[in-house]
N, C-alpha and C. Protein backbone atom coordinates (compact mmCIF):
# COMPACT_ATOMS: atom_id res chain seq x y z
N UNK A 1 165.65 211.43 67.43
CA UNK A 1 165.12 212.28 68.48
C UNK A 1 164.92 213.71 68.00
N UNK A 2 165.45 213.73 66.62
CA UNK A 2 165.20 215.42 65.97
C UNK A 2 163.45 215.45 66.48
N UNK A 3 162.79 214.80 66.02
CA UNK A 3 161.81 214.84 66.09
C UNK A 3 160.92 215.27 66.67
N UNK A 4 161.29 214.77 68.10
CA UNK A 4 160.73 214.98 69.24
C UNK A 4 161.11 216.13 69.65
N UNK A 5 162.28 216.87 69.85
CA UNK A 5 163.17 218.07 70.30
C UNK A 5 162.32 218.97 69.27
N UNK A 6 162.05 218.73 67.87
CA UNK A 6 160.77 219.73 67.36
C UNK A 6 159.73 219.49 67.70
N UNK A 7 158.76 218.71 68.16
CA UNK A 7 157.87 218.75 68.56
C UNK A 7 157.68 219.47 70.09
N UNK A 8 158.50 219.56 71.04
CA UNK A 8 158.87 219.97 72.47
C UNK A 8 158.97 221.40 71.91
N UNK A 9 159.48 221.93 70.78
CA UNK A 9 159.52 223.88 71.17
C UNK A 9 158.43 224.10 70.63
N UNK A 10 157.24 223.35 70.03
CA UNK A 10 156.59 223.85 69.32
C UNK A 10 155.56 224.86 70.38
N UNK A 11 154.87 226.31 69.65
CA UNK A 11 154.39 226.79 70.17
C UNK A 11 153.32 226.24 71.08
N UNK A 12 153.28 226.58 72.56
CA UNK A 12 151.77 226.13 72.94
C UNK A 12 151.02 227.25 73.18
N UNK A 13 149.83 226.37 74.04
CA UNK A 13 148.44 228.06 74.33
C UNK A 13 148.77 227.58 75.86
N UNK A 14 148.02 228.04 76.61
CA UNK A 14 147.99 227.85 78.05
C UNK A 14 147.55 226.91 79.04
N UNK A 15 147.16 225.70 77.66
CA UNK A 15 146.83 224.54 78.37
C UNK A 15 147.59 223.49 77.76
N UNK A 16 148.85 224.24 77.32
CA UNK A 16 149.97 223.36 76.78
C UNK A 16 149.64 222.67 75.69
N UNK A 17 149.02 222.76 74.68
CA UNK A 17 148.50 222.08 73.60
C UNK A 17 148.62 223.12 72.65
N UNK A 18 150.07 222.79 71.75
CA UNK A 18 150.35 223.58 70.80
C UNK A 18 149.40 224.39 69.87
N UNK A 19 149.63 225.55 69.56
CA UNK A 19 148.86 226.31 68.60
C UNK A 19 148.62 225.84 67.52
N UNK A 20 149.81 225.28 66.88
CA UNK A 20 148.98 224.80 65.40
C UNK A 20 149.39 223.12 65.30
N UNK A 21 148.72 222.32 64.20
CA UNK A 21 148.49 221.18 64.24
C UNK A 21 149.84 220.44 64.17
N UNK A 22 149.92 219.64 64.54
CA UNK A 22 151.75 218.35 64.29
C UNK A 22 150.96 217.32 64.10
N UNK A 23 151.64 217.27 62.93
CA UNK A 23 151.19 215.38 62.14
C UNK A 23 152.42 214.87 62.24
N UNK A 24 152.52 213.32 61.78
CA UNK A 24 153.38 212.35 60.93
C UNK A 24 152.69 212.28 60.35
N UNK A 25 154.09 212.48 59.02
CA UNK A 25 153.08 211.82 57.78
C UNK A 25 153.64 210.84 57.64
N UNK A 26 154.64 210.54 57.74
CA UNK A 26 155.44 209.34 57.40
C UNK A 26 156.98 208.95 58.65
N UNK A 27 156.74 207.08 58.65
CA UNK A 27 157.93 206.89 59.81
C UNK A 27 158.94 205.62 59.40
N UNK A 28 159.98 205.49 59.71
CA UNK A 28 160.80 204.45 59.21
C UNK A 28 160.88 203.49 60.59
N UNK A 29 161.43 202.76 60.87
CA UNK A 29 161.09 201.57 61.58
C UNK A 29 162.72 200.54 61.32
N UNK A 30 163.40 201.30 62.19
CA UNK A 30 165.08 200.85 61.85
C UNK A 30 164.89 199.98 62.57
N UNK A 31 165.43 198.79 61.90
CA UNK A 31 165.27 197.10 62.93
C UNK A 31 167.11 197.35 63.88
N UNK A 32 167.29 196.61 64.52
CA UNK A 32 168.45 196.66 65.66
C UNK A 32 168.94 198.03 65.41
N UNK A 33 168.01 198.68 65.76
CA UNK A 33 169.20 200.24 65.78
C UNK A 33 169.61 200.26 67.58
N UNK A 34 170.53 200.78 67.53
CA UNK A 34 171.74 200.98 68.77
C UNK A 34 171.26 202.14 69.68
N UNK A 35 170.48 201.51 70.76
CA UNK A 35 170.23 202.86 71.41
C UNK A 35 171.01 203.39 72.30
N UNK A 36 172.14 203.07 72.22
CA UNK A 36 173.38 203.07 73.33
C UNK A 36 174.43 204.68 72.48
N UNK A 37 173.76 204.64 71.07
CA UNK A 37 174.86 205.57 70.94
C UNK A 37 174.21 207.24 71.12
């Protein structure tokens, strides 16, 4: 969720669509990860 919590402060303009660009460049794909913790 780091991820997302940086993507959420990122700067916006006034129609809420951040100032500068957010990519992935790359994602991992954890098989049974525990969403309980």
């Amino acid at each position: 969720m780091d991820i997302v919590d940086k993507i959420a402060k990122a700067e916006k303009d006034e129609k809420d669509k951040p100032t500068t660009a957010i990519t992935i460049d790359s994602i991992e794909v954890v098989k049974d990860y525990d969403f309980k913790s």
